[in-house]
PDB file of N, CA and C in Angstrom:
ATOM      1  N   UNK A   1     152.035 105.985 114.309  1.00  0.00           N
ATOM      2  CA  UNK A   1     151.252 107.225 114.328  1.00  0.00           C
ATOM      3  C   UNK A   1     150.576 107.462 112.976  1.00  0.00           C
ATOM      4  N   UNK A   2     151.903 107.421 112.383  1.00  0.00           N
ATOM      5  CA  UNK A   2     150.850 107.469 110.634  1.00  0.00           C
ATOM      6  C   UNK A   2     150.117 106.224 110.045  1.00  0.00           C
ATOM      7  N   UNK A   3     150.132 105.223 111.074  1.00  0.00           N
ATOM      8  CA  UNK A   3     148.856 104.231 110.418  1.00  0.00           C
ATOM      9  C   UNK A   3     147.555 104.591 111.067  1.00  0.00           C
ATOM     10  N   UNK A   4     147.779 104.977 112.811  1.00  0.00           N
ATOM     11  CA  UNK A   4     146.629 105.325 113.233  1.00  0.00           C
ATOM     12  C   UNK A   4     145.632 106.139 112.512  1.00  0.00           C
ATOM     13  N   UNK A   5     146.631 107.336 112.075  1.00  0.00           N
ATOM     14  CA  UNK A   5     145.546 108.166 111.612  1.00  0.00           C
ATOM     15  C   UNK A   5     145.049 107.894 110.128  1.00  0.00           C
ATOM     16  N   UNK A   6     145.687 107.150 109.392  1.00  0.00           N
ATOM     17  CA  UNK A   6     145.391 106.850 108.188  1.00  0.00           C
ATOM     18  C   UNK A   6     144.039 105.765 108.532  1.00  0.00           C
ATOM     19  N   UNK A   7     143.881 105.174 109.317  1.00  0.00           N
ATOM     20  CA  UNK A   7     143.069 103.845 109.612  1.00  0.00           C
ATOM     21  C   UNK A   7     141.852 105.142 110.348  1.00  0.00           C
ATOM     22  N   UNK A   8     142.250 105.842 110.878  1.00  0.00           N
ATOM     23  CA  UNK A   8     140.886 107.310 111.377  1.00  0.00           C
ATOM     24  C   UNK A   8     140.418 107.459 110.178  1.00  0.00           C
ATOM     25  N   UNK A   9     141.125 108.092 109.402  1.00  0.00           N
ATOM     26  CA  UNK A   9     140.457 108.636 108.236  1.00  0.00           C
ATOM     27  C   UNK A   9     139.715 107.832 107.264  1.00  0.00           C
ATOM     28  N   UNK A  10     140.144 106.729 107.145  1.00  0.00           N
ATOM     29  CA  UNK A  10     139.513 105.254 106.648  1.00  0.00           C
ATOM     30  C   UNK A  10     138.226 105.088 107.306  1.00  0.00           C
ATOM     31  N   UNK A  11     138.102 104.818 108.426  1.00  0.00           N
ATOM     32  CA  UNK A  11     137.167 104.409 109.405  1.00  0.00           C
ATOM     33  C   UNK A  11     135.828 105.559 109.324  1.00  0.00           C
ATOM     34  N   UNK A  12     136.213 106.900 109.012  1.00  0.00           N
ATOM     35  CA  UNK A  12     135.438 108.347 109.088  1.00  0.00           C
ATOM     36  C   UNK A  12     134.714 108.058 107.276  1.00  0.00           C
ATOM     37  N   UNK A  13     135.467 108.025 106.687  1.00  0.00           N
ATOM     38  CA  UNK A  13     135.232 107.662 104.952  1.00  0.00           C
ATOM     39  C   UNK A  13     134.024 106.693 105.155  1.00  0.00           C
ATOM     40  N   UNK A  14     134.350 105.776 105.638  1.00  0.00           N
ATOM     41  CA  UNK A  14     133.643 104.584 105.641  1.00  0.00           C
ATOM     42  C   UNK A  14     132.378 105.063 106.188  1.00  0.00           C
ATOM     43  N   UNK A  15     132.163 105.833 107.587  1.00  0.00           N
ATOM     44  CA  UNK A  15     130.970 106.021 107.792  1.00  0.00           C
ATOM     45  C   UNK A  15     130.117 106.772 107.265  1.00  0.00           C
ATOM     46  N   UNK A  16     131.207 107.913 106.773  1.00  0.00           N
ATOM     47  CA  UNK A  16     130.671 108.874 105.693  1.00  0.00           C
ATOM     48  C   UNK A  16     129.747 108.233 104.448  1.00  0.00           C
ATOM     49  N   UNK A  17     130.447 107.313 104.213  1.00  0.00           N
ATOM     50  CA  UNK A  17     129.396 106.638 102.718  1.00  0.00           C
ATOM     51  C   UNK A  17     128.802 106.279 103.251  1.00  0.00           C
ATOM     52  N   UNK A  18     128.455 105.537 104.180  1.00  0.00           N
ATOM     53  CA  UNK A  18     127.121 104.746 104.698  1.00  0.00           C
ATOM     54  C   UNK A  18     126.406 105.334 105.188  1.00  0.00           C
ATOM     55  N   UNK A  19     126.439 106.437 105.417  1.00  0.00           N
ATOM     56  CA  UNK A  19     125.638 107.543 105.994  1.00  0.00           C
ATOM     57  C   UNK A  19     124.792 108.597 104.723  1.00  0.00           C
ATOM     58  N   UNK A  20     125.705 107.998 103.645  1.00  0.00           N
ATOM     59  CA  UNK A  20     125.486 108.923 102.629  1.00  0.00           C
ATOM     60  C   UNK A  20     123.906 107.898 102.200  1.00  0.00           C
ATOM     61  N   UNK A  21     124.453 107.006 101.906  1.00  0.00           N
ATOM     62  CA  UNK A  21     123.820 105.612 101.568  1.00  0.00           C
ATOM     63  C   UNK A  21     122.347 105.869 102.062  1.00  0.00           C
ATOM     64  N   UNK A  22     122.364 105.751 103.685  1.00  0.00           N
ATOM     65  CA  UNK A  22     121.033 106.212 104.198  1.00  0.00           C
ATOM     66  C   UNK A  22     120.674 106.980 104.102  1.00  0.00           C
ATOM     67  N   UNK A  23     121.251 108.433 103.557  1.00  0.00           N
ATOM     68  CA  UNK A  23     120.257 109.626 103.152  1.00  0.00           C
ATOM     69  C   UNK A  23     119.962 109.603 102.370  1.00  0.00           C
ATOM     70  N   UNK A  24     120.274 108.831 101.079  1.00  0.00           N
ATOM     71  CA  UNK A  24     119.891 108.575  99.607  1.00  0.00           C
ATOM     72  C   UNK A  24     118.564 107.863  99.957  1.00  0.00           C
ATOM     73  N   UNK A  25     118.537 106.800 100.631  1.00  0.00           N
ATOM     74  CA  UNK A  25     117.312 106.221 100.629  1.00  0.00           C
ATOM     75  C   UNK A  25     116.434 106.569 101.442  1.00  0.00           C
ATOM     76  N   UNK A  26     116.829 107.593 102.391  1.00  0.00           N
ATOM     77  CA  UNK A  26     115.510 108.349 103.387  1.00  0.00           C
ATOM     78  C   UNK A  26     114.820 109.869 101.816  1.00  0.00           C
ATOM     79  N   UNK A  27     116.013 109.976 101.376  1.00  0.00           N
ATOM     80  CA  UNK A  27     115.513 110.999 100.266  1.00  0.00           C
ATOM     81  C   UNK A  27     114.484 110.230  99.366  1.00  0.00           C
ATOM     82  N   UNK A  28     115.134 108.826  98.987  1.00  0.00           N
ATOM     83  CA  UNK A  28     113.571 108.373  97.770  1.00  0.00           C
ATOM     84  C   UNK A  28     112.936 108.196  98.558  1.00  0.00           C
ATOM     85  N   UNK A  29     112.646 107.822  99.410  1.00  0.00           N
ATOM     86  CA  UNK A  29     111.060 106.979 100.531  1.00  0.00           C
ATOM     87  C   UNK A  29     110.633 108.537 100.824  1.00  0.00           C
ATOM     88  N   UNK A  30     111.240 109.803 101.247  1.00  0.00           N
ATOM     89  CA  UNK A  30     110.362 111.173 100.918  1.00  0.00           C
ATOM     90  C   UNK A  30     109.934 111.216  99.874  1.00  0.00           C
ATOM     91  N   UNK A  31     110.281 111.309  98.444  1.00  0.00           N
ATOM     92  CA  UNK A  31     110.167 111.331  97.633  1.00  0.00           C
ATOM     93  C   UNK A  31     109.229 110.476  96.865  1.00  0.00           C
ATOM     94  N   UNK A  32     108.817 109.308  97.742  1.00  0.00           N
ATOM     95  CA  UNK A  32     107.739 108.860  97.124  1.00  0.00           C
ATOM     96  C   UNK A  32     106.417 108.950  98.058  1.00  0.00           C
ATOM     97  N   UNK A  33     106.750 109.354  99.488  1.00  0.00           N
ATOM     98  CA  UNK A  33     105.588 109.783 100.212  1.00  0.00           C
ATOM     99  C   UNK A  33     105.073 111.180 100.159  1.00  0.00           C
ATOM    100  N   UNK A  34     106.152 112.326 100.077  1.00  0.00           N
ATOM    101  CA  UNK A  34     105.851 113.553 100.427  1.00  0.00           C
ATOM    102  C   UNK A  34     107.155 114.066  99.264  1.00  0.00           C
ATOM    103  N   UNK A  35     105.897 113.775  97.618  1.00  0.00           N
ATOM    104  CA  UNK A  35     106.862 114.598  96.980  1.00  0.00           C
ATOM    105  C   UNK A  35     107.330 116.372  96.998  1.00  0.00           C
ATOM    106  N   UNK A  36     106.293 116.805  97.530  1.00  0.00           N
ATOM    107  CA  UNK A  36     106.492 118.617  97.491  1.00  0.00           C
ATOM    108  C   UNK A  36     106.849 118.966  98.815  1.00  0.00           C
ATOM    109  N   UNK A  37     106.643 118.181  99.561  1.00  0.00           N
ATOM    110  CA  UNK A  37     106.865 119.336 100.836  1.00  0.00           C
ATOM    111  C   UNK A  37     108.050 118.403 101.583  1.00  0.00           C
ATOM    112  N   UNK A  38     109.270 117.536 101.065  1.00  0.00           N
ATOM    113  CA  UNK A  38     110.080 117.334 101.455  1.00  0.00           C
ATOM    114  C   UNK A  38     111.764 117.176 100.592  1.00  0.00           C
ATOM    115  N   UNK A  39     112.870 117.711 101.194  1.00  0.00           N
ATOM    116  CA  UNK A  39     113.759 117.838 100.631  1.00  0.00           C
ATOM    117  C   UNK A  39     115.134 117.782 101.049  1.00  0.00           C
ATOM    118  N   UNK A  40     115.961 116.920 100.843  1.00  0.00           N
ATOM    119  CA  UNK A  40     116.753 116.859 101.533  1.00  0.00           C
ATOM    120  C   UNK A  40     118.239 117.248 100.861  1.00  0.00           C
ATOM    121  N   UNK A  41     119.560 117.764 101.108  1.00  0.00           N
ATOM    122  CA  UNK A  41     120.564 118.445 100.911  1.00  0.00           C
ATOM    123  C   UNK A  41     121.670 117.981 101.595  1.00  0.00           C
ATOM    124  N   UNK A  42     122.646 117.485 100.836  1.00  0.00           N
ATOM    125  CA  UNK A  42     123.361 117.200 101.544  1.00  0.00           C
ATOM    126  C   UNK A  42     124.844 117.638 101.186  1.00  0.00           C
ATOM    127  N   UNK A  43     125.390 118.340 102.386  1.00  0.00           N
ATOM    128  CA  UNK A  43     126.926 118.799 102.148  1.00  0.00           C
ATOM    129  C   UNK A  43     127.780 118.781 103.018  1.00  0.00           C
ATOM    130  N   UNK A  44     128.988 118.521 102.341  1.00  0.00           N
ATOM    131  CA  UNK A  44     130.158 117.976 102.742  1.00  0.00           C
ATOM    132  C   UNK A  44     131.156 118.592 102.404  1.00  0.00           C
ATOM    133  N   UNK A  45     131.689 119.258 103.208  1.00  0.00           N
ATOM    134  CA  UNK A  45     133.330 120.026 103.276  1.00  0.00           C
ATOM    135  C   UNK A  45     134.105 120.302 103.691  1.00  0.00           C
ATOM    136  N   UNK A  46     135.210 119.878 103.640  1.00  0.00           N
ATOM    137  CA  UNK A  46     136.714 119.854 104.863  1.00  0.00           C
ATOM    138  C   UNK A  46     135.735 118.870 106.021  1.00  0.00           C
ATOM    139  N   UNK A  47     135.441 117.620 105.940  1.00  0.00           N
ATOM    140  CA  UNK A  47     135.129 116.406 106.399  1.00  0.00           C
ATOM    141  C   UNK A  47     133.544 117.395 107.722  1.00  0.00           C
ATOM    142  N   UNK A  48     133.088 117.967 106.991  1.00  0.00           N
ATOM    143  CA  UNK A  48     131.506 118.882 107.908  1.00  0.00           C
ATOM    144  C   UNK A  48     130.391 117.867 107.549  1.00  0.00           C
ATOM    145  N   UNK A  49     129.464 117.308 107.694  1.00  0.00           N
ATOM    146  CA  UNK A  49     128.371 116.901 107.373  1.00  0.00           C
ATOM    147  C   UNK A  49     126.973 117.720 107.407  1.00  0.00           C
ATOM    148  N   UNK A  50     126.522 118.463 106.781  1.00  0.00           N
ATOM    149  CA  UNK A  50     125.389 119.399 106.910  1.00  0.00           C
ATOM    150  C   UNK A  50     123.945 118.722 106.119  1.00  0.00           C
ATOM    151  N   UNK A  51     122.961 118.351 107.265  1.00  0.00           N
ATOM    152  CA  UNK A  51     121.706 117.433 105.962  1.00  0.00           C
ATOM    153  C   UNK A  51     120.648 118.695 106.852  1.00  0.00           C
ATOM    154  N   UNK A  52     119.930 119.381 105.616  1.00  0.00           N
ATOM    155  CA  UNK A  52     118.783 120.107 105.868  1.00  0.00           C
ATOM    156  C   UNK A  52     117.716 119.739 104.919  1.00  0.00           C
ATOM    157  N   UNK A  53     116.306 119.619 105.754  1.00  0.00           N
ATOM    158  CA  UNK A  53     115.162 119.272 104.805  1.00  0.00           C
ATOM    159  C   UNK A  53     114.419 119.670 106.157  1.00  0.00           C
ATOM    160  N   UNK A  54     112.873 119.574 105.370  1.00  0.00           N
ATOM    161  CA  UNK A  54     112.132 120.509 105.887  1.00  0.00           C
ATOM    162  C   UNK A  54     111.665 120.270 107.792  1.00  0.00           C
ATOM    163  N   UNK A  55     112.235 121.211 108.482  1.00  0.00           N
ATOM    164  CA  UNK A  55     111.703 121.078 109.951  1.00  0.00           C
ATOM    165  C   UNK A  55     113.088 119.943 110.275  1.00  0.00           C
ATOM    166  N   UNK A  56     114.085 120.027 110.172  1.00  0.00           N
ATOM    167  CA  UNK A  56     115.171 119.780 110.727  1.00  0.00           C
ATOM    168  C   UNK A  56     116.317 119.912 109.839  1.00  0.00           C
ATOM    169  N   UNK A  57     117.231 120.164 111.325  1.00  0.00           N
ATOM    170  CA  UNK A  57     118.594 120.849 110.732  1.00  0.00           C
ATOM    171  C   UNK A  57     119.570 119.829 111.466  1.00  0.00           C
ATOM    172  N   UNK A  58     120.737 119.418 110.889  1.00  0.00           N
ATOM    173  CA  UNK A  58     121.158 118.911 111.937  1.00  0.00           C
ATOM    174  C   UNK A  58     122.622 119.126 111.368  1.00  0.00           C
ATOM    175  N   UNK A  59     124.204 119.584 112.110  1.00  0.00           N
ATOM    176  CA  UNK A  59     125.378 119.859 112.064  1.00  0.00           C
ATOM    177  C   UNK A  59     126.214 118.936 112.355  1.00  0.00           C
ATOM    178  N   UNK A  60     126.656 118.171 111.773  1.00  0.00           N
ATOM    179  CA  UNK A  60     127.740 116.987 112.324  1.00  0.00           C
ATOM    180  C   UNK A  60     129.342 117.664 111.742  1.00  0.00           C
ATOM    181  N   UNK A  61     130.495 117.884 112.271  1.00  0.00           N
ATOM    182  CA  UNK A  61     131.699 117.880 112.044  1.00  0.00           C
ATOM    183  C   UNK A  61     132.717 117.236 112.520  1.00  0.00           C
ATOM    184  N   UNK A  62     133.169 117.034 111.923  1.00  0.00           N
ATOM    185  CA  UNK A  62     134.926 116.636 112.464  1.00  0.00           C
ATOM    186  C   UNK A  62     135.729 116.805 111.881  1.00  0.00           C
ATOM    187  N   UNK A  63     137.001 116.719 112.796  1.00  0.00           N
ATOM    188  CA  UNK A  63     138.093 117.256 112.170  1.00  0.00           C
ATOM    189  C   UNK A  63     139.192 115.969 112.332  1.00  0.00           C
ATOM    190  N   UNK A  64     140.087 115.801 111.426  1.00  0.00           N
ATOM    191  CA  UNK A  64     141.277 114.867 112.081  1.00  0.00           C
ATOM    192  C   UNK A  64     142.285 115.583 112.102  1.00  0.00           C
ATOM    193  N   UNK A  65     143.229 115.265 112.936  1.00  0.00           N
ATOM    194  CA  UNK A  65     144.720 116.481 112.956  1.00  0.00           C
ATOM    195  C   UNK A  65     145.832 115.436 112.024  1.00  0.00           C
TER     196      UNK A  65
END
């Protein structure tokens, strides 16, 4: 039981950075097409994913028990 969830939380980490990864580089490629009118934000807390920039919002969460 406690490897499963340790190997969840591993597996969630993991996508988390790579996800991070691709917003870093969707942020420079805005940033070099549409420096003023694009912006992107990204936050993370108690495992929430929140990315807002201009004309979309989008809410990803999870939780592990």
């Amino acid at each position: 039981m406690i490897k499963i969830i340790s190997t969840c939380k591993y597996i969630s980490y993991k996508i988390m950075s790579v996800f991070i990864m691709i917003v870093m580089v969707l942020s420079q490629l805005s940033n070099v097409t549409l420096a003023n009118e694009s912006f992107v934000t990204l936050d993370i807390s108690k495992g929430s994913i929140v990315i807002t920039s201009t004309g979309y919002s989008q809410g990803n969460s999870k939780e592990i028990p």
